[in-house]
N, C-alpha and C. Protein backbone atom coordinates (compact mmCIF):
# COMPACT_ATOMS: atom_id res chain seq x y z
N UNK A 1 16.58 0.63 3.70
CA UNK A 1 15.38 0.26 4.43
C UNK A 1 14.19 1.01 3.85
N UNK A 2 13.13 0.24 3.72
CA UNK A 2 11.67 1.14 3.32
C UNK A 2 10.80 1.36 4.20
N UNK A 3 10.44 2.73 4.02
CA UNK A 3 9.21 3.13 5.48
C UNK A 3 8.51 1.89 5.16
N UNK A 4 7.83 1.19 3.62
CA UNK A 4 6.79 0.85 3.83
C UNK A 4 7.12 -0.91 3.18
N UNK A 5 6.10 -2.07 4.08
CA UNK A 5 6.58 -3.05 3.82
C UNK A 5 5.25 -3.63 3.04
N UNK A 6 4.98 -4.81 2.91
CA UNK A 6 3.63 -5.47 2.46
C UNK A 6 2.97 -5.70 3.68
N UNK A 7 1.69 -5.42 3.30
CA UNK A 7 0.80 -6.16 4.71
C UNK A 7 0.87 -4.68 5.46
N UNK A 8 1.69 -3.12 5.07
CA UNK A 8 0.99 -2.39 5.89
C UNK A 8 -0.69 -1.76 5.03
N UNK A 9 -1.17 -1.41 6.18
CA UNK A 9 -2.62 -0.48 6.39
C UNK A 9 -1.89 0.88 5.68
N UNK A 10 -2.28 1.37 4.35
CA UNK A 10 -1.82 2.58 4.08
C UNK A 10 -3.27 3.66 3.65
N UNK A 11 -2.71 4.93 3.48
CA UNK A 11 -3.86 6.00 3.08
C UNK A 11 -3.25 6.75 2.13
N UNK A 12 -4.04 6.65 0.84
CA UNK A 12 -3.83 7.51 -0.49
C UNK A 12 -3.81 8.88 -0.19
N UNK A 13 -2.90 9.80 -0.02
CA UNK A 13 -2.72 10.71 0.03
C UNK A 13 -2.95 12.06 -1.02
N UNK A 14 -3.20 11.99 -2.48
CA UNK A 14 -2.94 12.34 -3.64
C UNK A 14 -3.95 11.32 -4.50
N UNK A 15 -4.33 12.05 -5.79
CA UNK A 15 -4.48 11.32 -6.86
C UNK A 15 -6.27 11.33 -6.82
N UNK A 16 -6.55 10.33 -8.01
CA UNK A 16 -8.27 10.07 -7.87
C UNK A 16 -8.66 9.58 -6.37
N UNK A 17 -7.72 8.58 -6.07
CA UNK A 17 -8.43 7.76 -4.74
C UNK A 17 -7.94 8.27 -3.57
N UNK A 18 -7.99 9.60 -3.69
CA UNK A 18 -7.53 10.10 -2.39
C UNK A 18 -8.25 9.92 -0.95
N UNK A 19 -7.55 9.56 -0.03
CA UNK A 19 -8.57 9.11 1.44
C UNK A 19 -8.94 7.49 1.19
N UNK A 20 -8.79 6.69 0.24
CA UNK A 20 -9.00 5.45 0.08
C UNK A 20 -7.70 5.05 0.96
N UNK A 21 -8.00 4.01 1.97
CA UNK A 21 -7.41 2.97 2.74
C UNK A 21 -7.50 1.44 1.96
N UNK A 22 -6.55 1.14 2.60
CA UNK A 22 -6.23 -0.17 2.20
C UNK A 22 -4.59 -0.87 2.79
N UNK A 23 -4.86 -2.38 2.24
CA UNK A 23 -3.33 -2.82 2.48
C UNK A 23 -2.39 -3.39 1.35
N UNK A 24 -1.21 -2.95 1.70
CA UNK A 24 0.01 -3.35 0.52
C UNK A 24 0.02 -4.68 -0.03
N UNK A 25 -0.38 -4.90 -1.43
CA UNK A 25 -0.43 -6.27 -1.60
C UNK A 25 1.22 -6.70 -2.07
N UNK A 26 1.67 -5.94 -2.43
CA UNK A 26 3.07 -5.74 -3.56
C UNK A 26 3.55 -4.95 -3.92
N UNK A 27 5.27 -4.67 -4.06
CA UNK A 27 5.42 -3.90 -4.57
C UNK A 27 5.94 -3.83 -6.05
N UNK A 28 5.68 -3.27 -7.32
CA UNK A 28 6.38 -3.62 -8.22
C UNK A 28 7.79 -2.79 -9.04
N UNK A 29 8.59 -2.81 -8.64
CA UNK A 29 9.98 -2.39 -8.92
C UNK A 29 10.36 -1.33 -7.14
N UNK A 30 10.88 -0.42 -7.53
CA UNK A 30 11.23 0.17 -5.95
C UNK A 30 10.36 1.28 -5.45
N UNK A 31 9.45 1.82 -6.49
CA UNK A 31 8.74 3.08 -6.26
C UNK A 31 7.51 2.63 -6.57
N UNK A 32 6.98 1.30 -6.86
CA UNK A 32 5.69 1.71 -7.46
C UNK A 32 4.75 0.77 -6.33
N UNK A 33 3.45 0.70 -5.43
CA UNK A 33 3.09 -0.39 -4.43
C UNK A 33 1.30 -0.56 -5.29
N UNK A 34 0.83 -2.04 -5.02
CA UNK A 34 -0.28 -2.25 -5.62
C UNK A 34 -0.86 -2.34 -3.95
N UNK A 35 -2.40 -1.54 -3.85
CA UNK A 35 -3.28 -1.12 -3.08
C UNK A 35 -4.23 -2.17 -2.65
N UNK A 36 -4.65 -3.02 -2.19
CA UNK A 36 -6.21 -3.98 -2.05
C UNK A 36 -7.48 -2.69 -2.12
N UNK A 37 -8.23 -2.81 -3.17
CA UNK A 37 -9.79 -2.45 -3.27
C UNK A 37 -9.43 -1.00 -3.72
N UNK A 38 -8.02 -0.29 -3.77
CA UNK A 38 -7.84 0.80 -4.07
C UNK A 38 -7.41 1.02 -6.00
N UNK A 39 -7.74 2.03 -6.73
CA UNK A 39 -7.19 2.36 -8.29
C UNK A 39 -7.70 1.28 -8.90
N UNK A 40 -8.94 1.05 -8.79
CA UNK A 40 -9.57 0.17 -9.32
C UNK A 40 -9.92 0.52 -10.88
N UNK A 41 -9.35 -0.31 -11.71
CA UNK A 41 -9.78 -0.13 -13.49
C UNK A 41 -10.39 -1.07 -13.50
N UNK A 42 -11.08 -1.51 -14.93
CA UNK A 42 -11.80 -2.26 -15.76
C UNK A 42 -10.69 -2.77 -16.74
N UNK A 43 -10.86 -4.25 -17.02
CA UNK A 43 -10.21 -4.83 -17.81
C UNK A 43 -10.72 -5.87 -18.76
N UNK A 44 -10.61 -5.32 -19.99
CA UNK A 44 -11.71 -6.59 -21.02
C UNK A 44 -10.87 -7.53 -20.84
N UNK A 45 -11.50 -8.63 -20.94
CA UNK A 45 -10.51 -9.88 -21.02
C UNK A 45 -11.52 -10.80 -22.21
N UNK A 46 -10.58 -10.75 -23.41
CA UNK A 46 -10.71 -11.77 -24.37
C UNK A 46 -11.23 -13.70 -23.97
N UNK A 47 -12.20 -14.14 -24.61
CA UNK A 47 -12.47 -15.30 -23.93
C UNK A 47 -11.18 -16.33 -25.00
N UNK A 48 -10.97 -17.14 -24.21
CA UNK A 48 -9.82 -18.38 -24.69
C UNK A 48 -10.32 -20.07 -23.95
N UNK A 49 -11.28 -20.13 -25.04
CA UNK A 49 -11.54 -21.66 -24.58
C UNK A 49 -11.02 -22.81 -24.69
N UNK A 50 -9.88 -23.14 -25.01
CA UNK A 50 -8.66 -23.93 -25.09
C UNK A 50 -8.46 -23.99 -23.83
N UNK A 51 -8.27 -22.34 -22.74
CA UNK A 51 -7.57 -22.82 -21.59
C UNK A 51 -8.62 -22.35 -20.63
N UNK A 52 -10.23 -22.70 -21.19
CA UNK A 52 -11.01 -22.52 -20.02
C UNK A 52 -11.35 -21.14 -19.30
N UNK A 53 -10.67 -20.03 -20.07
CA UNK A 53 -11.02 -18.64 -19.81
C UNK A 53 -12.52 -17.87 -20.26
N UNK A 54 -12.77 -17.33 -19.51
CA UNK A 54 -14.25 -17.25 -19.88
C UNK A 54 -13.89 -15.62 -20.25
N UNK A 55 -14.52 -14.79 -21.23
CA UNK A 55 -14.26 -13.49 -21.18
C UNK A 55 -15.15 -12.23 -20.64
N UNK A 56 -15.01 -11.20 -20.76
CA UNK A 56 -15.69 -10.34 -19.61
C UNK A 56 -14.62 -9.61 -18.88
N UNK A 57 -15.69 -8.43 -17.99
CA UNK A 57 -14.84 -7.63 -17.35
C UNK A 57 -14.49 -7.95 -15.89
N UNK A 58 -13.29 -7.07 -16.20
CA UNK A 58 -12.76 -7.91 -14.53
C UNK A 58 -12.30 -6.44 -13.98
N UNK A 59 -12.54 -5.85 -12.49
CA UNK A 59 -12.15 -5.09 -11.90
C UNK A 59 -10.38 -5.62 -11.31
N UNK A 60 -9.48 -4.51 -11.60
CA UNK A 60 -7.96 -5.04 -11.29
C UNK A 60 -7.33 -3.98 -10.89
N UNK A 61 -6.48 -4.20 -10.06
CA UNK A 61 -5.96 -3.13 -9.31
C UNK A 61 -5.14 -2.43 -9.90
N UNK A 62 -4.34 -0.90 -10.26
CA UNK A 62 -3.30 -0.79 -10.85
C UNK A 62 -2.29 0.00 -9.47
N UNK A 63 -1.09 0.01 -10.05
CA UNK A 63 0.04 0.47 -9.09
C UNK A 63 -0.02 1.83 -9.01
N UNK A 64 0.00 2.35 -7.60
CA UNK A 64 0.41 4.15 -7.05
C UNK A 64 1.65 4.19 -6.96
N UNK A 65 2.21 5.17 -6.74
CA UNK A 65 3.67 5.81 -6.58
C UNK A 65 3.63 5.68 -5.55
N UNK A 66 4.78 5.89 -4.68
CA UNK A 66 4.78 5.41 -3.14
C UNK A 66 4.83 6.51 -2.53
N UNK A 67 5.27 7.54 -3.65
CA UNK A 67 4.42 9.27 -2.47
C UNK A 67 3.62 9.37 -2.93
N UNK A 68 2.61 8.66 -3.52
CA UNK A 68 0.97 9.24 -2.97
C UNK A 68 0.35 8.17 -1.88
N UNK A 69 1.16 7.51 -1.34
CA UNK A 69 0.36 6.26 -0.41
C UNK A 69 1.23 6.92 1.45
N UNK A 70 0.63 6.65 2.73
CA UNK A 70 1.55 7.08 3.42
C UNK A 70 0.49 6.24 4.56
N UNK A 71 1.55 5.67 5.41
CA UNK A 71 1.34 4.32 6.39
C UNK A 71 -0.05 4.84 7.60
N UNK A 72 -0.78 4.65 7.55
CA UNK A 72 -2.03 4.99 8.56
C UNK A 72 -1.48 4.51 10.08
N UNK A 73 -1.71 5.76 10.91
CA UNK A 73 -1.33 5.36 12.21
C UNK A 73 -2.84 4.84 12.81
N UNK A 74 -2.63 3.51 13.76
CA UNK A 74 -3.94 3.20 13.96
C UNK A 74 -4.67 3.97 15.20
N UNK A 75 -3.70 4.45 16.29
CA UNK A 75 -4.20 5.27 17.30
C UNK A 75 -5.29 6.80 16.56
N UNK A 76 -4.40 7.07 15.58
CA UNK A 76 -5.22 8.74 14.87
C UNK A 76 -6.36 7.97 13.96
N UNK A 77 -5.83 6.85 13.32
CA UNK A 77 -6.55 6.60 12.00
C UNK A 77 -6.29 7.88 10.52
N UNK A 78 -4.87 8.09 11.08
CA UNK A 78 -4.90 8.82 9.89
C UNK A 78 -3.39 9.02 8.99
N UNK A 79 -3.36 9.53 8.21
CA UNK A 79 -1.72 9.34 7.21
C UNK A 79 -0.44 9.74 8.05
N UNK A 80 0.15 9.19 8.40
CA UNK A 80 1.59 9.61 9.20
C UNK A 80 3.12 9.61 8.54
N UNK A 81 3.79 10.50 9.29
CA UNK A 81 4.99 10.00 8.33
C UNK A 81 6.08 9.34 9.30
N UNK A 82 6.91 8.56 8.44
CA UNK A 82 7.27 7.61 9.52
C UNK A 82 9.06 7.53 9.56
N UNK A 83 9.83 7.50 10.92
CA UNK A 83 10.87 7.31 11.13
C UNK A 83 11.85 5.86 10.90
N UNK A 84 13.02 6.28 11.36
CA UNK A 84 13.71 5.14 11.84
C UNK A 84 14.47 5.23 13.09
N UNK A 85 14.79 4.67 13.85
CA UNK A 85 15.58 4.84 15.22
C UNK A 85 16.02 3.34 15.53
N UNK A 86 17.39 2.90 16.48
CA UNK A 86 17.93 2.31 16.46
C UNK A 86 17.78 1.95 17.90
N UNK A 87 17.62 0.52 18.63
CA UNK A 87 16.95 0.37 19.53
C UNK A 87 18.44 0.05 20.62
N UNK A 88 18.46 -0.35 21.75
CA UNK A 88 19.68 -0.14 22.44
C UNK A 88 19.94 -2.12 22.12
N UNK A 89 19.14 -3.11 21.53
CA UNK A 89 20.26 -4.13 21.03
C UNK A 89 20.63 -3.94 19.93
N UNK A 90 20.76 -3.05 19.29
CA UNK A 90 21.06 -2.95 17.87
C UNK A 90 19.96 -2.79 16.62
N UNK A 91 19.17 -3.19 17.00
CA UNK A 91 18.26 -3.53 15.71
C UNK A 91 17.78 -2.25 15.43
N UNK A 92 17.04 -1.98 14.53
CA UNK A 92 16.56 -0.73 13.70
C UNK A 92 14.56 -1.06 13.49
N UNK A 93 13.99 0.18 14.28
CA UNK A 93 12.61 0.12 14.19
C UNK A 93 11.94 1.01 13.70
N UNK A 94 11.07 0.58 12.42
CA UNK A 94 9.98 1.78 12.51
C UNK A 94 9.29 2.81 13.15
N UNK A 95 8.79 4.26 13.42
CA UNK A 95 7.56 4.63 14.58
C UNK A 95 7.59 5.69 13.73
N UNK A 96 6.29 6.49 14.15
CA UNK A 96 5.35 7.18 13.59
C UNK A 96 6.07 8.66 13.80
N UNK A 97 5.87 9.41 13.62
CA UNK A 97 7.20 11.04 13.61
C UNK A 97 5.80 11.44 15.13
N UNK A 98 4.67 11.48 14.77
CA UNK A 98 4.06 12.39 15.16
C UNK A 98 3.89 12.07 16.78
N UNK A 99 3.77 10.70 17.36
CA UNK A 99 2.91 10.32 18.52
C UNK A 99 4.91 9.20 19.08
N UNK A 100 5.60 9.33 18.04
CA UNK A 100 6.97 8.55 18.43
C UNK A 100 6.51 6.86 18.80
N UNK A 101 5.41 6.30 18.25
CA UNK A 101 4.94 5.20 18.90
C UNK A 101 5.88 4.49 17.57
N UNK A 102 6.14 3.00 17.83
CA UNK A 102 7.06 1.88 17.52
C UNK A 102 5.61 1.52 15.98
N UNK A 103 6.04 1.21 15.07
CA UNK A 103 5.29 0.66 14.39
C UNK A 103 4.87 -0.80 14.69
N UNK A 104 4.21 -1.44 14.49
CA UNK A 104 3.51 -2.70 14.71
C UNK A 104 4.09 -3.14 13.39
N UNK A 105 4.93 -4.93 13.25
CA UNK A 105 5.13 -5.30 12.58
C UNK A 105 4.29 -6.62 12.18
């Protein structure tokens, strides 16, 4: 199971963009998650008029490690670390260590 899924609200913990928020667009292999509006590079892009590509720079996201990213609780608004616990039908739920609240899925 992963603390963290797509579509959560996370906070850069570490690194240049530290304190940058955002949400999980993807993850790419098991450790690495791409940020929305966060690790923003510059990317030349060669023009190719055959297939209608125009060239120029393009702002593009690159991938963080998944310990420098950590799930924002929305009650604090701030980086939390997060459990697992097992509910009395069986199923298995996220919640926050600090406030024990259920994560929002």
């Amino acid at each position: 199971m992963n603390k963290l899924k797509c579509g959560d609200q996370v906070v850069v913990v570490t690194g240049s963009a530290k304190g940058s928020v955002g949400e999980i667009l993807k993850f790419q292999g098991k450790d690495r998650v791409l940020v929305k509006g966060v690790n923003l590079r510059t990317k030349h892009i060669k023009p190719k008029p055959q297939l209608g590509v125009e060239g120029g720079r393009v702002a593009k996201e690159l991938s963080l490690h998944v310990s420098n990213v950590a799930l924002q609780n929305p009650q604090t608004s701030k980086a939390d670390r997060v459990g697992f616990k097992k509910l009395n039908d069986g199923t298995w739920v996220r919640f926050f260590k600090s406030n024990q609240e259920q994560v929002a899925n």
